[in-house]
Structures are given as C-alpha cells and as structure tokens.
PDB file of N, CA and C in Angstrom:
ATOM      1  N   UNK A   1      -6.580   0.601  30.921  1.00  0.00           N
ATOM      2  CA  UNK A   1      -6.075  -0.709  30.565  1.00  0.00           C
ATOM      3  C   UNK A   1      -5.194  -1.288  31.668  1.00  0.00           C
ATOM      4  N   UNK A   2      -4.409  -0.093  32.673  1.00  0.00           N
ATOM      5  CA  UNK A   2      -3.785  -1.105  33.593  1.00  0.00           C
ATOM      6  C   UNK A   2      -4.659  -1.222  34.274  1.00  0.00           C
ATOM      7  N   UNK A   3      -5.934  -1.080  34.885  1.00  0.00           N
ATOM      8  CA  UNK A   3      -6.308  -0.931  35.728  1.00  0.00           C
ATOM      9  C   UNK A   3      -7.026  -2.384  35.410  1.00  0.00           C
ATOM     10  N   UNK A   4      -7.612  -2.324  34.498  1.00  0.00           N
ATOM     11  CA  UNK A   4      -8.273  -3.891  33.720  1.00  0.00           C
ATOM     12  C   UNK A   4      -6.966  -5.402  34.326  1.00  0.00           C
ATOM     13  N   UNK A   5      -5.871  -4.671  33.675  1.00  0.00           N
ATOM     14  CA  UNK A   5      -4.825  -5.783  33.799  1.00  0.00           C
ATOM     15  C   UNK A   5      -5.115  -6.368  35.570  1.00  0.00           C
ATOM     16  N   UNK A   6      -4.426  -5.424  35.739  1.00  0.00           N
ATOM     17  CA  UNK A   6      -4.561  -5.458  37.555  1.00  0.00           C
ATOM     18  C   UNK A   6      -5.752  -6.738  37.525  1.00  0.00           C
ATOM     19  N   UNK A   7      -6.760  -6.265  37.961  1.00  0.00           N
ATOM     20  CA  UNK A   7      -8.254  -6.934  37.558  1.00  0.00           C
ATOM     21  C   UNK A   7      -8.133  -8.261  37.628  1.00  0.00           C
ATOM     22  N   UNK A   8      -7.877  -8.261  36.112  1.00  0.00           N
ATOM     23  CA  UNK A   8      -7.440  -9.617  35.346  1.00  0.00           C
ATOM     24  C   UNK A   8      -6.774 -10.445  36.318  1.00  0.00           C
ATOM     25  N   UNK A   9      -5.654 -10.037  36.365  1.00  0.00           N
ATOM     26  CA  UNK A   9      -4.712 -10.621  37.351  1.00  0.00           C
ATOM     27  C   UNK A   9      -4.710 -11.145  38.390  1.00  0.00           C
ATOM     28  N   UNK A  10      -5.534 -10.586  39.346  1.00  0.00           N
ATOM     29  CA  UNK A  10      -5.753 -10.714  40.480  1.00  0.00           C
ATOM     30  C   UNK A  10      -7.675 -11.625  40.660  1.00  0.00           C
ATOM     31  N   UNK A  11      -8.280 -11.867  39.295  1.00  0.00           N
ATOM     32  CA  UNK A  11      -9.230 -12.711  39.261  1.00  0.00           C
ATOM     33  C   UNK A  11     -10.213 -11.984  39.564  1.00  0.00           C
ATOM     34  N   UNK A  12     -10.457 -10.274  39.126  1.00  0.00           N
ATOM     35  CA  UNK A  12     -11.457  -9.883  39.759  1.00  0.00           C
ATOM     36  C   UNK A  12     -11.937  -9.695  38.288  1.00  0.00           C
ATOM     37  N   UNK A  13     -13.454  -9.695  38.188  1.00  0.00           N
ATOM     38  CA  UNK A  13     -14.460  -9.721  36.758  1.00  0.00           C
ATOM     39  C   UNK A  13     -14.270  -8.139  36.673  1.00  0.00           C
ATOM     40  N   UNK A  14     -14.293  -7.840  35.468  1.00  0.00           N
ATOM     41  CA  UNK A  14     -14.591  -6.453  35.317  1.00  0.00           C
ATOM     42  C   UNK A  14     -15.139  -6.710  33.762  1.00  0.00           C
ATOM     43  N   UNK A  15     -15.449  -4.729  33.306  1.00  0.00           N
ATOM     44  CA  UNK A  15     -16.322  -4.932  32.194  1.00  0.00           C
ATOM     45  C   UNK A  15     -15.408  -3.589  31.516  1.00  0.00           C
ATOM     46  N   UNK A  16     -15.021  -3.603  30.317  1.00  0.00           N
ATOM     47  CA  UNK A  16     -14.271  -2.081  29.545  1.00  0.00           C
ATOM     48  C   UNK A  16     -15.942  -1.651  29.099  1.00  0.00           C
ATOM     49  N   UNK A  17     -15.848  -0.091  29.308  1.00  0.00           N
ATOM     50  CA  UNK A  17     -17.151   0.567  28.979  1.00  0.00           C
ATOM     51  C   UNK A  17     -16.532   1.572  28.358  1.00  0.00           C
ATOM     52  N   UNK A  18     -17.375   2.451  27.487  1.00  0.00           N
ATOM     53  CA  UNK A  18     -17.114   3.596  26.711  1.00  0.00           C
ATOM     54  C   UNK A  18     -18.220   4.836  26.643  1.00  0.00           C
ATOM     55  N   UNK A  19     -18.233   5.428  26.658  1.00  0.00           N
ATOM     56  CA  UNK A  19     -19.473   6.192  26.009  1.00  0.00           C
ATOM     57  C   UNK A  19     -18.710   7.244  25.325  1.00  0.00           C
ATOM     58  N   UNK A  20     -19.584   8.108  24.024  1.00  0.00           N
ATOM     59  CA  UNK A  20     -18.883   9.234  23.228  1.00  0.00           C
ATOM     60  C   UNK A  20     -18.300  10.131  23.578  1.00  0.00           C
ATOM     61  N   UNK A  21     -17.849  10.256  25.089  1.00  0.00           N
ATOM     62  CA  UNK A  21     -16.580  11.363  25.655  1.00  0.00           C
ATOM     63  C   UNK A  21     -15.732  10.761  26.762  1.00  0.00           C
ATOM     64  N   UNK A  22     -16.190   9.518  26.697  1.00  0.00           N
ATOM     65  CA  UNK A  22     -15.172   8.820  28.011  1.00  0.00           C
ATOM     66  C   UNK A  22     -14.935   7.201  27.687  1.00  0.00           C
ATOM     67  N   UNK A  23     -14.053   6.596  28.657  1.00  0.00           N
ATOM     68  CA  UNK A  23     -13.708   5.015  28.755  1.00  0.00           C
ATOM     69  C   UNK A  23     -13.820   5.063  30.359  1.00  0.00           C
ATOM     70  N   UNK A  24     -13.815   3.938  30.747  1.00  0.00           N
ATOM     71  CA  UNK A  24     -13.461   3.566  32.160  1.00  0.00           C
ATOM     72  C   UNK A  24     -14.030   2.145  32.016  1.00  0.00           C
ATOM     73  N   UNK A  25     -13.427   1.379  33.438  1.00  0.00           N
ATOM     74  CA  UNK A  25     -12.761   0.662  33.797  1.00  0.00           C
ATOM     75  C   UNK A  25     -14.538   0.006  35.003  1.00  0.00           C
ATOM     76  N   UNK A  26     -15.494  -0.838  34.500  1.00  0.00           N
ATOM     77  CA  UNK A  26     -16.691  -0.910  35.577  1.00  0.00           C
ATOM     78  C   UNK A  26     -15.951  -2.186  36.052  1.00  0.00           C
ATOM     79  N   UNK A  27     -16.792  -2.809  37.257  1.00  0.00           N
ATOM     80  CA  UNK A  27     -16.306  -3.901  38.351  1.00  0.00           C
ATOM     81  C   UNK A  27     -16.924  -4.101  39.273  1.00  0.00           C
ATOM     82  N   UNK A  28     -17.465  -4.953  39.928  1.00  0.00           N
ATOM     83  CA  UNK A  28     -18.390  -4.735  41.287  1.00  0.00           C
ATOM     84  C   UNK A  28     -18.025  -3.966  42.359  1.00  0.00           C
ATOM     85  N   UNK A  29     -19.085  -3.027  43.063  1.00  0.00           N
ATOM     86  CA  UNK A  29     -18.433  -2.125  43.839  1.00  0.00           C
ATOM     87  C   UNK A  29     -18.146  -0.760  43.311  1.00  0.00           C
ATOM     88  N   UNK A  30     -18.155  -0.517  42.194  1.00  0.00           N
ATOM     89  CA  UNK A  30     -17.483   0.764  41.757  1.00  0.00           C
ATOM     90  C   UNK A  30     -18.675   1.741  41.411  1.00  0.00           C
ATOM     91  N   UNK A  31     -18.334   2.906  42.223  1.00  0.00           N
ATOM     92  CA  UNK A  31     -19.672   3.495  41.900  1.00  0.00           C
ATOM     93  C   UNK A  31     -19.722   4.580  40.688  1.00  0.00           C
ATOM     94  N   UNK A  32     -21.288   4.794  40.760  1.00  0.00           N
ATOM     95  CA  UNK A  32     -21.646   5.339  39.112  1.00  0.00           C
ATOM     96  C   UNK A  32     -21.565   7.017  39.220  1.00  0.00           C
ATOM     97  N   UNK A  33     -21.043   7.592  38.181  1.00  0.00           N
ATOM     98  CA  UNK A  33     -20.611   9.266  38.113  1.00  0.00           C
ATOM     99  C   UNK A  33     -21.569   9.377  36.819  1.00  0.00           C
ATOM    100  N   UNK A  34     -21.426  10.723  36.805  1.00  0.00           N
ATOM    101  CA  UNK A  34     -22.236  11.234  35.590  1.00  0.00           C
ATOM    102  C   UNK A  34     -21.845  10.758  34.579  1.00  0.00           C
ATOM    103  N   UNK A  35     -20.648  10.644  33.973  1.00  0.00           N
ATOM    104  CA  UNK A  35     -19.195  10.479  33.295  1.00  0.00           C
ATOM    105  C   UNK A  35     -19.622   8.803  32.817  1.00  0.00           C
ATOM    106  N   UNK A  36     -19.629   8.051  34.149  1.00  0.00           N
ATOM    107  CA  UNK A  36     -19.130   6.820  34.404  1.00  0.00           C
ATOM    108  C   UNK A  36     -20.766   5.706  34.858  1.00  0.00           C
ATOM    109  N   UNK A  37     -21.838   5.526  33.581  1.00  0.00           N
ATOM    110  CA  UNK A  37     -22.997   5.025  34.425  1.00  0.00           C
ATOM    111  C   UNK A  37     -23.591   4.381  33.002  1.00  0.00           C
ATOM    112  N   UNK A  38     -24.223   3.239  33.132  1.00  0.00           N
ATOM    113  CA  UNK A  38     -25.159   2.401  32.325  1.00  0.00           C
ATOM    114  C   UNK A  38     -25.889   3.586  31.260  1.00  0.00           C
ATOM    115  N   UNK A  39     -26.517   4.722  31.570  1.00  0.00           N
ATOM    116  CA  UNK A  39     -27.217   5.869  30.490  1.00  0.00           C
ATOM    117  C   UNK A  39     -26.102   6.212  29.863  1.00  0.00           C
ATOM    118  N   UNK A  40     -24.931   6.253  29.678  1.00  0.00           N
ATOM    119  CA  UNK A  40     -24.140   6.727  28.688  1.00  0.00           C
ATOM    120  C   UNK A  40     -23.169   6.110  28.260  1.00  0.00           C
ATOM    121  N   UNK A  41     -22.943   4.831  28.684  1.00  0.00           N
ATOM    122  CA  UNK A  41     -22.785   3.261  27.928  1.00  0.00           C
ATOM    123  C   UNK A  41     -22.696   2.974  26.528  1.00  0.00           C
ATOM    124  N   UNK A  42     -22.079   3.553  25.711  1.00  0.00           N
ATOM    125  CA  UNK A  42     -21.807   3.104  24.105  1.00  0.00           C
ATOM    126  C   UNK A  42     -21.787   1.808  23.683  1.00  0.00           C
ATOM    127  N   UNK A  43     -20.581   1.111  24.399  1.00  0.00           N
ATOM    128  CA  UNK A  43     -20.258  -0.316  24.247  1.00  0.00           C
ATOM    129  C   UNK A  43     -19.279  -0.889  25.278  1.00  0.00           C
ATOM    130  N   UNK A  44     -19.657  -1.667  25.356  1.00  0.00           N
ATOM    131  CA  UNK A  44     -18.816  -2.878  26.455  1.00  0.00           C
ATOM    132  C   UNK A  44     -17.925  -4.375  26.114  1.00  0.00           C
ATOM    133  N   UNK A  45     -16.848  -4.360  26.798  1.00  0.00           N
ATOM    134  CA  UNK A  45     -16.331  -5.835  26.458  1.00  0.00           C
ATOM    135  C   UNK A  45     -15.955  -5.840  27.570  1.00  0.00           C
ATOM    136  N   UNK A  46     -15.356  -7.468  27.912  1.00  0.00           N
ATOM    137  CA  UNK A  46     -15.312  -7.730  28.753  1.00  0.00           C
ATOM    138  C   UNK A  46     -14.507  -9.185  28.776  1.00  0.00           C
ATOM    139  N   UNK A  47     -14.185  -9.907  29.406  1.00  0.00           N
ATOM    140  CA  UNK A  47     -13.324 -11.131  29.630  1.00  0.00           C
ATOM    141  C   UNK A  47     -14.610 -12.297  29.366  1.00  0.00           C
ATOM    142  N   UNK A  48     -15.812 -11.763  30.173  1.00  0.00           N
ATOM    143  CA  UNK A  48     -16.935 -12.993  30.504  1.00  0.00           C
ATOM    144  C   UNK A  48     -17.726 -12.677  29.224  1.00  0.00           C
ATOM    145  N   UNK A  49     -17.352 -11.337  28.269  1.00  0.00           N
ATOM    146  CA  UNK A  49     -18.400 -11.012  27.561  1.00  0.00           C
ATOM    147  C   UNK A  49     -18.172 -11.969  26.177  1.00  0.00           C
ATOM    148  N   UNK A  50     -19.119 -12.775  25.308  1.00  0.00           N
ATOM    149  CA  UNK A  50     -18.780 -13.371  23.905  1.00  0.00           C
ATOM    150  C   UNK A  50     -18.450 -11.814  22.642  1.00  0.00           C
ATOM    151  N   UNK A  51     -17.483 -11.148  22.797  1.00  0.00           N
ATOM    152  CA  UNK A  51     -17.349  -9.809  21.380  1.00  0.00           C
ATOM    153  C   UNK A  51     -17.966  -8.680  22.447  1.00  0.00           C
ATOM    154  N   UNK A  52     -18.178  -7.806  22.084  1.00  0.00           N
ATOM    155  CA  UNK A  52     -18.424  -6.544  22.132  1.00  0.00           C
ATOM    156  C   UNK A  52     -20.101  -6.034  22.155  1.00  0.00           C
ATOM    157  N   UNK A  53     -20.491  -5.624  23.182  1.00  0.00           N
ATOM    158  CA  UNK A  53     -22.568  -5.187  22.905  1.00  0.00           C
ATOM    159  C   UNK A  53     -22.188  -3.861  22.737  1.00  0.00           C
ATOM    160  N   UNK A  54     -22.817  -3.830  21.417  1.00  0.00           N
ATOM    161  CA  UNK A  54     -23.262  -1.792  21.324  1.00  0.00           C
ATOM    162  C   UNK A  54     -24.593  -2.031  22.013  1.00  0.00           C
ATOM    163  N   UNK A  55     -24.860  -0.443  22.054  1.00  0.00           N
ATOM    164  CA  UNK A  55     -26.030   0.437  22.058  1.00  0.00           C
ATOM    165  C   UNK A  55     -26.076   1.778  22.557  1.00  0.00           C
ATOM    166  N   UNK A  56     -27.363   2.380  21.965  1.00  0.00           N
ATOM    167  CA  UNK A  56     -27.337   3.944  21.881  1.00  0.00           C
ATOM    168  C   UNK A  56     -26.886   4.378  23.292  1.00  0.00           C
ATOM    169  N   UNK A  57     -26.362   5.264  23.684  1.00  0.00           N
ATOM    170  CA  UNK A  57     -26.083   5.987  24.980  1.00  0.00           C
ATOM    171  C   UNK A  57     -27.631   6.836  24.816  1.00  0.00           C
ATOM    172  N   UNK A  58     -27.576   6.466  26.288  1.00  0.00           N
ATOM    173  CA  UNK A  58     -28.583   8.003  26.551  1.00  0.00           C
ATOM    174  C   UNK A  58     -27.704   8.875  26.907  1.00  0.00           C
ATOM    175  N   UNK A  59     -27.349  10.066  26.097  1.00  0.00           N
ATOM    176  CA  UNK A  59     -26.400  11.386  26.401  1.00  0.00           C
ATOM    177  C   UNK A  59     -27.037  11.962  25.688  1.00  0.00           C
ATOM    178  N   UNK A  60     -27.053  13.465  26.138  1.00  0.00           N
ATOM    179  CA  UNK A  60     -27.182  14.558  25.374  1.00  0.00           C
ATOM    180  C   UNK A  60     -26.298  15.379  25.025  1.00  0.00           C
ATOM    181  N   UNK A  61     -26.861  16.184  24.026  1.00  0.00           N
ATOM    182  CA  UNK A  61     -25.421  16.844  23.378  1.00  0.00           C
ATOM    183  C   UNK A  61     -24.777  17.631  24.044  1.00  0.00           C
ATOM    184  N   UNK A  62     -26.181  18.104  24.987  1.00  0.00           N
ATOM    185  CA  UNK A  62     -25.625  19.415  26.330  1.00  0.00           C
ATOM    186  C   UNK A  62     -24.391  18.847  26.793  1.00  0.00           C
ATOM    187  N   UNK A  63     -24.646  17.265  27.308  1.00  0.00           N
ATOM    188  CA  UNK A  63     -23.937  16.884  28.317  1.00  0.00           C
ATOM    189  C   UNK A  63     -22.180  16.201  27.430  1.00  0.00           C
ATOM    190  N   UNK A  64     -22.305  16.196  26.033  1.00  0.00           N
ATOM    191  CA  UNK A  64     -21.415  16.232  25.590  1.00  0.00           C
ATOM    192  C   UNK A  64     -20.095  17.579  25.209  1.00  0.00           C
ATOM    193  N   UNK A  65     -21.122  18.795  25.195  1.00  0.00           N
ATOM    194  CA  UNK A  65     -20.763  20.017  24.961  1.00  0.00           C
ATOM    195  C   UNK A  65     -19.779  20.016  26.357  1.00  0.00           C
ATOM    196  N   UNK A  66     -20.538  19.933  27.413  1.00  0.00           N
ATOM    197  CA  UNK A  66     -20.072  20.641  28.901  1.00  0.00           C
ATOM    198  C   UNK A  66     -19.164  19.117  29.382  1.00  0.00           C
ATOM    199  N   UNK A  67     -18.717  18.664  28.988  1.00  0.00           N
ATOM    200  CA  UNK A  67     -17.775  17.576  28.919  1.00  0.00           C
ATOM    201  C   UNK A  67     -16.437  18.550  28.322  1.00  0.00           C
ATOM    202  N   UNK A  68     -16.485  18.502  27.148  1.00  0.00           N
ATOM    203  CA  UNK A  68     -15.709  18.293  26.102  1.00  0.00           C
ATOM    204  C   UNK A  68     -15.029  20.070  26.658  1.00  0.00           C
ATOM    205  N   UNK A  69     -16.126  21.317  27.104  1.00  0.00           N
ATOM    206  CA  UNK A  69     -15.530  22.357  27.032  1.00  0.00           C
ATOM    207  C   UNK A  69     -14.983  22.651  28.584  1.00  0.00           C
ATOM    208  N   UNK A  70     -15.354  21.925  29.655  1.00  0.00           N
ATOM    209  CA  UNK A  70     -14.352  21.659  30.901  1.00  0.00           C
ATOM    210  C   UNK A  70     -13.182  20.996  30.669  1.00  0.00           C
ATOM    211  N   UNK A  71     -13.326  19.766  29.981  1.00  0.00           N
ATOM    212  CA  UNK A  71     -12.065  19.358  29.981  1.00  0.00           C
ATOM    213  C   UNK A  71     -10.985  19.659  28.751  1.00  0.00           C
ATOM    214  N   UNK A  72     -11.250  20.281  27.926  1.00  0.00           N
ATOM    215  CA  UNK A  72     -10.886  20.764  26.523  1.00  0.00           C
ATOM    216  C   UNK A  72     -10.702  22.564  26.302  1.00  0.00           C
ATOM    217  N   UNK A  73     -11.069  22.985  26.704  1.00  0.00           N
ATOM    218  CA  UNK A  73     -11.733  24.559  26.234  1.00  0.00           C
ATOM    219  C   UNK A  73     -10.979  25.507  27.445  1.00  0.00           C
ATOM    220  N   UNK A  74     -12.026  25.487  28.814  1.00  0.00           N
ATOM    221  CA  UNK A  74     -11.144  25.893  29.905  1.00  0.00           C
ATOM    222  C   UNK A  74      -9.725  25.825  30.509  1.00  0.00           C
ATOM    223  N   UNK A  75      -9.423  24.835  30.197  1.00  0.00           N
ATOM    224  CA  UNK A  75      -8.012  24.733  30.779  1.00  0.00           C
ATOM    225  C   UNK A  75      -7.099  25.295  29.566  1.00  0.00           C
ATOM    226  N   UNK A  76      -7.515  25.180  28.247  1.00  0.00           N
ATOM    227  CA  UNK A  76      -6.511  25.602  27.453  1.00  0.00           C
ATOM    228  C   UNK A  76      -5.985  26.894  27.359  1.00  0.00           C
ATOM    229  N   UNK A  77      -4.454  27.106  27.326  1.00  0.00           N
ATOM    230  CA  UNK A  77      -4.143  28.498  27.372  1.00  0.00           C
ATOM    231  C   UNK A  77      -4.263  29.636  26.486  1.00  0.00           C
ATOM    232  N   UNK A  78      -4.253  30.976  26.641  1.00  0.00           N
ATOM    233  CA  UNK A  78      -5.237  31.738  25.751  1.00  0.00           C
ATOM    234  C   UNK A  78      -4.649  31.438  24.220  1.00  0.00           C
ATOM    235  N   UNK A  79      -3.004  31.495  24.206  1.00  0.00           N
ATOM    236  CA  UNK A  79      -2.435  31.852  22.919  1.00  0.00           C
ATOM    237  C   UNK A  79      -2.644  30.346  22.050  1.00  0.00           C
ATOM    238  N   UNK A  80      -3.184  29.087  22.256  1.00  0.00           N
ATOM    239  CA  UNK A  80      -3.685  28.041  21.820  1.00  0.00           C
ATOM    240  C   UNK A  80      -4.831  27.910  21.084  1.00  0.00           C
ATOM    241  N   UNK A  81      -5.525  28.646  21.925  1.00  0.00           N
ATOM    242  CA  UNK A  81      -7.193  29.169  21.545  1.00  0.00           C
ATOM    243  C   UNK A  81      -7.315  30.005  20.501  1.00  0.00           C
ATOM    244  N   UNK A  82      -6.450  31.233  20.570  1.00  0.00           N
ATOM    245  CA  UNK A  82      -6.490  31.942  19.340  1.00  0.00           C
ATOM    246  C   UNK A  82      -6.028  31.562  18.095  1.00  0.00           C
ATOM    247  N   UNK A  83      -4.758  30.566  18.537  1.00  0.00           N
ATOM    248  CA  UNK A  83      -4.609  29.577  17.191  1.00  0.00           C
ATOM    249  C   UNK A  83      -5.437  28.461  16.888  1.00  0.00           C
ATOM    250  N   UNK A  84      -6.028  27.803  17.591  1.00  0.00           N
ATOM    251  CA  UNK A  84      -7.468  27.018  17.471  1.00  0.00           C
ATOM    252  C   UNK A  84      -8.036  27.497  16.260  1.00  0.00           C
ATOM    253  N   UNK A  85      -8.692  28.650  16.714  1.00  0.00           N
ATOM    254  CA  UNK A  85      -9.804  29.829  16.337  1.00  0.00           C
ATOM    255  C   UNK A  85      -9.176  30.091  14.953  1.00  0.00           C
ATOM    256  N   UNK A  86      -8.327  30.699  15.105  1.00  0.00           N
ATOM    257  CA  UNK A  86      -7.581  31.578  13.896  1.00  0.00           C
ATOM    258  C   UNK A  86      -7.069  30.765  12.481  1.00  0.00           C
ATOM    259  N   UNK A  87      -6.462  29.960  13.415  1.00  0.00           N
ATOM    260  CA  UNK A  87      -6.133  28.713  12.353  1.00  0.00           C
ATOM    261  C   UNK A  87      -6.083  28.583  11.054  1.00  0.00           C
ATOM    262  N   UNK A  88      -7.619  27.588  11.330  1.00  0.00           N
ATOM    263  CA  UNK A  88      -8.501  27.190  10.256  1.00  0.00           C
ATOM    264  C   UNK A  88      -9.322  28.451   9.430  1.00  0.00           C
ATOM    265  N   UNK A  89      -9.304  29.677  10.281  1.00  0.00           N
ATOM    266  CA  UNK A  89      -9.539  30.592   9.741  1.00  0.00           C
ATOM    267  C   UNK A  89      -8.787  31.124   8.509  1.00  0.00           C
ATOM    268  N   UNK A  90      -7.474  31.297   8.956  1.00  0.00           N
ATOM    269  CA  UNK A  90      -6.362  32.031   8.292  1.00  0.00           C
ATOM    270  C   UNK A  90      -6.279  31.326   7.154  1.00  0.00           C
ATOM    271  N   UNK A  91      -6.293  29.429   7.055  1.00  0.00           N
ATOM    272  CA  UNK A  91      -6.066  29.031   6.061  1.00  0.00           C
ATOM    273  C   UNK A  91      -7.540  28.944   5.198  1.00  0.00           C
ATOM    274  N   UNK A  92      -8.811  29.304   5.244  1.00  0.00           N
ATOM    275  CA  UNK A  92      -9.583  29.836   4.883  1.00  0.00           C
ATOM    276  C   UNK A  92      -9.209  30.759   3.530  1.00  0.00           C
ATOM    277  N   UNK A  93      -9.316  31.805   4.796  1.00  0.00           N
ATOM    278  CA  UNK A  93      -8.960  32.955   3.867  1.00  0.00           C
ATOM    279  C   UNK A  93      -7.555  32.912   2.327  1.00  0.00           C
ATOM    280  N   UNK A  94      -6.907  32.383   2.985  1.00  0.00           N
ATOM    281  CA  UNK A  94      -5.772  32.095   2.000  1.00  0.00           C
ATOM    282  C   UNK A  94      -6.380  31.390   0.894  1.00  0.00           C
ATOM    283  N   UNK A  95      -6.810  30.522   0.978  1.00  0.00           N
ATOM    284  CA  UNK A  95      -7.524  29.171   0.164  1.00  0.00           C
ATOM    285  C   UNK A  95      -8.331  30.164  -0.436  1.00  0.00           C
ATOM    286  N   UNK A  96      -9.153  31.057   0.096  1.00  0.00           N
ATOM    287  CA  UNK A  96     -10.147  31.098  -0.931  1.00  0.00           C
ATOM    288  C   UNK A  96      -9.901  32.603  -1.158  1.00  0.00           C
ATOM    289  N   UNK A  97      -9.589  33.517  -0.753  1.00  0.00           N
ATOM    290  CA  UNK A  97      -9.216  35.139  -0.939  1.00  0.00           C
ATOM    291  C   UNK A  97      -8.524  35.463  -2.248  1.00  0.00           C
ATOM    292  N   UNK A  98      -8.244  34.575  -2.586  1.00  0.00           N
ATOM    293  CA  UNK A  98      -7.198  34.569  -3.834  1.00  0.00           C
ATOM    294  C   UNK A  98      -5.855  34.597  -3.977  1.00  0.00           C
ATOM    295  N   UNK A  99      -5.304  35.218  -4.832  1.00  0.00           N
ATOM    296  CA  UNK A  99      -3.724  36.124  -5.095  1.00  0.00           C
ATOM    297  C   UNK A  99      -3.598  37.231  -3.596  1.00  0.00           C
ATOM    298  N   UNK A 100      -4.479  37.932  -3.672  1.00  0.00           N
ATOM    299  CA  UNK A 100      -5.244  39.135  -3.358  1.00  0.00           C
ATOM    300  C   UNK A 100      -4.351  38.977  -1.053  1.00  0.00           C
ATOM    301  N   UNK A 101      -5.056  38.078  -1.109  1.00  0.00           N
ATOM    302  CA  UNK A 101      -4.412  37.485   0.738  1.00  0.00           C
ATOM    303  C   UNK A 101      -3.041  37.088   0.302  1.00  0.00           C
ATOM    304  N   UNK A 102      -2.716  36.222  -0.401  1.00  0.00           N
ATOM    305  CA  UNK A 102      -1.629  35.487  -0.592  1.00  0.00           C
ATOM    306  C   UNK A 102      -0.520  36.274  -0.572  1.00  0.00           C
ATOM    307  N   UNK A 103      -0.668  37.462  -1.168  1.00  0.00           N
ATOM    308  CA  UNK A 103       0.444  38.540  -1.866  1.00  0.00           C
ATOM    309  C   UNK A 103       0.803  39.076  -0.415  1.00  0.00           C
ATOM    310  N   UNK A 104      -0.346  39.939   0.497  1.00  0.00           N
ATOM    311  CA  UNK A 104      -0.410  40.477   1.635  1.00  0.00           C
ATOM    312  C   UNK A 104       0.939  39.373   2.546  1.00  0.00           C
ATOM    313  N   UNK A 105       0.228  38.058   3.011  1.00  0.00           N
ATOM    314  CA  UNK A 105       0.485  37.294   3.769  1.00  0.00           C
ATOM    315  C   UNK A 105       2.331  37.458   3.292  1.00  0.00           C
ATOM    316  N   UNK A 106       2.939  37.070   2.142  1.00  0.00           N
ATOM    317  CA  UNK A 106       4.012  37.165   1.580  1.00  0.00           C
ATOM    318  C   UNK A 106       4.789  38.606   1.927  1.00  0.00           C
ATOM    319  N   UNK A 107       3.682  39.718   2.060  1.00  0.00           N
ATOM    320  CA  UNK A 107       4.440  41.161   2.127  1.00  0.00           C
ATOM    321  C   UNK A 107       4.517  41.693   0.756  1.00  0.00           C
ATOM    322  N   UNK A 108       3.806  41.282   0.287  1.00  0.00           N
ATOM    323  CA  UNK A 108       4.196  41.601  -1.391  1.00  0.00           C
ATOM    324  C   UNK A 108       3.137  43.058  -1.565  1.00  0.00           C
ATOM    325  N   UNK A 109       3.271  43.062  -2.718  1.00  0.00           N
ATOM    326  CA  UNK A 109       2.355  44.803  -2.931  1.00  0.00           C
ATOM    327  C   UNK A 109       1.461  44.136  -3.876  1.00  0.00           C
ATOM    328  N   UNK A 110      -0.284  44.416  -3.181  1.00  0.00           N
ATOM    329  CA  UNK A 110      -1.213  44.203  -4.054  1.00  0.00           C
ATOM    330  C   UNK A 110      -1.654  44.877  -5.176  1.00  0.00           C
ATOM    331  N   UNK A 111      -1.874  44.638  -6.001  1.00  0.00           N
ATOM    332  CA  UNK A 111      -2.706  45.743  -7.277  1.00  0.00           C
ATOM    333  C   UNK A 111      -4.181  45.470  -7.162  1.00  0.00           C
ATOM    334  N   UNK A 112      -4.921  46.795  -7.169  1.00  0.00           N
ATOM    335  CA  UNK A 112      -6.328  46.723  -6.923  1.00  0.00           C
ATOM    336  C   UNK A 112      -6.774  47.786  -8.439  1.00  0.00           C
TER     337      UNK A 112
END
C-alpha cells in the first residue's frame, strides 16, 4: 500500500493484484516472478480500473503448498511447531477422551 501511495502520488498508473498466497504492487516496467505474474492473478483494482475484476488463478496446489511451507513451515522454530502440531491435538484429546484425560491432565488419580 505504500508503495501504491508513492505511485499515486507521483502520477505513475499502477494496478493492486492478489493471488491465493500473495499481494503486490504491478506497474509498467516491473517484472514478472513466479509469486508475482498474470497466471496467478486472483483479482485486481486499480485507480484506472471501474471496481475490482476477479478470476480463477492458474495456481496449483503444489505451488501453493511450496509457498506457504518456505515461507511458513521452514523458518519456524522447532518449539512452535510442536505446539502447532500438538496443540490442536492435545485439545482433541481432552474434548473427546473424556473424564479419563481430563483427570490425568489435572494430576488427579484415574479409576479404571
């Protein structure tokens, strides 16, 4: 958005683009990345544009997966991950294990 402003400001046309793992900032001159190109184009607005054009991206899920787990997955540190992971697990188990987890989790003494 500052980068749009700038833009704006200075009278240069640009276009806001999106696709399902990214935004950026298109303009004449600016060149196209995997990330950043007309095939993975969700929707656009723009200053010159009348509202907003959808349409389908050409992306694949591969290319959404290997997005999402470079910039999401890898960098995250281990003890994050295991709470990631564990999490939704732990409250799983609680939710549905019964008394039976609940008592454990508490320290309490189960009866079997």
């Amino acid at each position: 958005l500052v980068l749009a402003s700038i833009l704006e400001a200075k009278g240069i046309a640009y276009t806001i683009k999106a696709s399902p793992i990214h935004m950026w900032v298109d303009y004449e001159g600016k060149e196209q990345s995997d990330m950043e190109n007309e095939d993975v184009t969700l929707f656009q607005r723009g200053p010159e544009t009348d509202g907003m054009a959808l349409r389908l991206p050409r992306i694949s899920l591969r290319q959404i997966w290997d997005v999402v787990w470079e910039g999401f997955w890898d960098p995250m540190p281990a003890a994050r991950k295991a709470l990631f992971v564990g999490g939704p697990s732990g409250i799983l188990v609680l939710r549905f294990g019964g008394p039976r987890a609940y008592a454990l989790l508490k320290g309490g003494k189960t009866h079997i």
